[in-house]
Protein backbone atom coordinates (compact mmCIF):
# COMPACT_ATOMS: atom_id res chain seq x y z
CA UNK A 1 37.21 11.11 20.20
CA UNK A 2 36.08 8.71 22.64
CA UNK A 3 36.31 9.77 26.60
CA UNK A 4 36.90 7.82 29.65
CA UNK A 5 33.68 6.27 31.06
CA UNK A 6 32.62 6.31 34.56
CA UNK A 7 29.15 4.55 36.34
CA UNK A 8 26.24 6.77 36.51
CA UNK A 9 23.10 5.68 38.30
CA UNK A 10 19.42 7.79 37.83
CA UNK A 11 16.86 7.11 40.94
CA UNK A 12 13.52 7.85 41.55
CA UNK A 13 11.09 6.82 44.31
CA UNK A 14 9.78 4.39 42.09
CA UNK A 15 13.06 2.72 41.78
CA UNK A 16 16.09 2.61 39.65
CA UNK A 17 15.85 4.30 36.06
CA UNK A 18 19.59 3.87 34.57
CA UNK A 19 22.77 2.10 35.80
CA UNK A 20 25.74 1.99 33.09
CA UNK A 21 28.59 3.43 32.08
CA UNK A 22 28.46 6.79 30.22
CA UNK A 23 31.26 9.31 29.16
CA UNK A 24 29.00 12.63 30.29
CA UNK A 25 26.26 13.70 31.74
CA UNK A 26 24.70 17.02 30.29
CA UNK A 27 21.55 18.11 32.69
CA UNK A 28 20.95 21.77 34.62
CA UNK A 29 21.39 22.64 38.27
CA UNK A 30 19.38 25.51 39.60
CA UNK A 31 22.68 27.40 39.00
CA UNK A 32 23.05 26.65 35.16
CA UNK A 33 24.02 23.80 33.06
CA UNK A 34 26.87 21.34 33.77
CA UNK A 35 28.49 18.67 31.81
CA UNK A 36 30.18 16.34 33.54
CA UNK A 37 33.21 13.86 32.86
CA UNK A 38 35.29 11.27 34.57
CA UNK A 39 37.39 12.32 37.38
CA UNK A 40 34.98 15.17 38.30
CA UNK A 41 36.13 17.38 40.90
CA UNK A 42 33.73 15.82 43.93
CA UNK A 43 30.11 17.93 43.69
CA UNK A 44 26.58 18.26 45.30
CA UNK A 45 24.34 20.01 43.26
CA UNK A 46 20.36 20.58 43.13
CA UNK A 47 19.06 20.13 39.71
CA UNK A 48 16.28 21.71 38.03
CA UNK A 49 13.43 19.72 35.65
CA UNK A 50 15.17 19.40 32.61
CA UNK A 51 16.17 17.33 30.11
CA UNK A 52 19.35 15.06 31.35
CA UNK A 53 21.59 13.69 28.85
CA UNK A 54 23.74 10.51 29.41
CA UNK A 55 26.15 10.11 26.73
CA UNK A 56 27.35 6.30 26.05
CA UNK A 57 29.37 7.47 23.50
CA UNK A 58 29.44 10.45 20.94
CA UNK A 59 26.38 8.51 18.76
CA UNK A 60 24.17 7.15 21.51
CA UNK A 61 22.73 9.76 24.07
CA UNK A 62 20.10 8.38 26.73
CA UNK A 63 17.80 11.26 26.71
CA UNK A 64 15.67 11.60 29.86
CA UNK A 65 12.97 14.23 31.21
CA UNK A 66 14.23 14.65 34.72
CA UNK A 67 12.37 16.66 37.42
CA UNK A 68 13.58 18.23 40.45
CA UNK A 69 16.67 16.11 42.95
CA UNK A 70 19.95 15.72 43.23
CA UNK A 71 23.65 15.31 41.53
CA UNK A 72 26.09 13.94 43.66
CA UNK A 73 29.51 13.02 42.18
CA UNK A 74 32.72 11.53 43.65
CA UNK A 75 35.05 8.85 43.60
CA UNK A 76 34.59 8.72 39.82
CA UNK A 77 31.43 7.87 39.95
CA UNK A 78 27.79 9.86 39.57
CA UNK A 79 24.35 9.45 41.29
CA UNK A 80 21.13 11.50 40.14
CA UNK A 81 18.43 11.14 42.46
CA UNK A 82 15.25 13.16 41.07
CA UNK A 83 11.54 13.00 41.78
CA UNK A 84 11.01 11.83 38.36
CA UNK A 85 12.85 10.74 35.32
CA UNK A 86 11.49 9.18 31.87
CA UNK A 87 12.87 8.59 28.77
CA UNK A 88 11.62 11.06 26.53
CA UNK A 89 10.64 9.39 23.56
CA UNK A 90 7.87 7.52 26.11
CA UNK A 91 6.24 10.53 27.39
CA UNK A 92 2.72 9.85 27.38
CA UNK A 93 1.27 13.57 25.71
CA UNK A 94 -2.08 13.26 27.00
CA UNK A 95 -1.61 12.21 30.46
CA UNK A 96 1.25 14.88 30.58
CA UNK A 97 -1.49 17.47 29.44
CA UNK A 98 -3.70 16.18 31.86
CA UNK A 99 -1.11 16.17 34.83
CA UNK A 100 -0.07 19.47 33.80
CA UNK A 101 -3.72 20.95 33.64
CA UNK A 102 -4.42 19.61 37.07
CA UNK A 103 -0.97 20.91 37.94
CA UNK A 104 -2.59 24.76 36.78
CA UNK A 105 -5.58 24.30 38.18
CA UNK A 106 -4.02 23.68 42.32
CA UNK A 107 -1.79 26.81 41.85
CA UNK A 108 -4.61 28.61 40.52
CA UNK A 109 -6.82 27.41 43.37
CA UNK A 110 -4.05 27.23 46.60
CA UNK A 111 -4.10 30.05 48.60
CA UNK A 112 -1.51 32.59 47.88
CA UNK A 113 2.29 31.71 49.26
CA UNK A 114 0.63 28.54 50.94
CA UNK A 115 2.71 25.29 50.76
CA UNK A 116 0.12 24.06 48.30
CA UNK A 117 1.00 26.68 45.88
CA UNK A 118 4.37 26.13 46.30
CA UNK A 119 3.85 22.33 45.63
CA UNK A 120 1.86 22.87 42.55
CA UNK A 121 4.30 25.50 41.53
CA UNK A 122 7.23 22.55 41.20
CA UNK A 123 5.17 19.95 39.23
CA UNK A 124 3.70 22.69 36.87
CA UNK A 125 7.57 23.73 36.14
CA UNK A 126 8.81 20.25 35.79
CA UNK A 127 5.54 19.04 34.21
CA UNK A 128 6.36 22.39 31.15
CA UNK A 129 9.97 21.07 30.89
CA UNK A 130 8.80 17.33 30.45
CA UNK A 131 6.11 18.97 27.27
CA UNK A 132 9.19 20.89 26.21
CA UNK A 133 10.75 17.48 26.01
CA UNK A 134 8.13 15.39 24.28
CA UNK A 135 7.78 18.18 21.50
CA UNK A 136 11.88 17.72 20.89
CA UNK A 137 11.81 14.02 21.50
């Protein structure tokens, strides 16, 4: 059954990541899981590293491993604005291994509730749900 579409745009601080039309979203706020469709009620939500599906249609899904950001819809229309987002199927499994060993290795070393902890803390959870990802994609 096909569903209205709506715009959806993914950003990172590297620059824009998608920018189409989809008929959902499927990703995870640090509340739960939300699926969104057209003429969503307006919404601001933090999102946690998962994986973030945009849905063209029912047979093609854009699968992406997003980190931490933001969800904001309205006016029909959704932005995602994350720290990080990659197609899955283009995760690089050694440097991810890498990033996430170095990612072990500052919480290990950071000095208990510092801001360095905390830091490392975020990219070791969002670099597990990216190898989570990879092993699916």
């Amino acid at each position: 059954m096909a569903r209205t579409k709506f715009p959806v745009e993914v950003l990172t601080p590297e620059g824009e990541v998608f920018n189409d039309e989809v008929e959902m979203i499927s990703t995870r706020t640090s509340t739960g899981s939300i699926g969104i469709l057209a003429n969503h009620t307006p919404l601001l939500a933090m999102l946690d590293p998962t994986e973030l599906r945009l849905y063209r249609s029912e047979g093609e899904i854009v699968r992406l491993a997003q980190g931490e950001g933001y969800l904001q819809v309205g006016n029909n229309h959704a932005l995602i604005l994350v720290e990080e987002a990659r197609p899955a199927d283009e995760i690089d499994r050694a440097d991810l291994e890498e990033r996430l060993r170095a990612a072990r290795e500052a919480y290990a070393n950071a000095e208990d509730g510092s801001e360095a902890q905390r830091s490392a803390a975020r990219d070791r959870r969002r670099l597990e749900a990216f190898a989570r990802i990879a092993d699916d994609a």
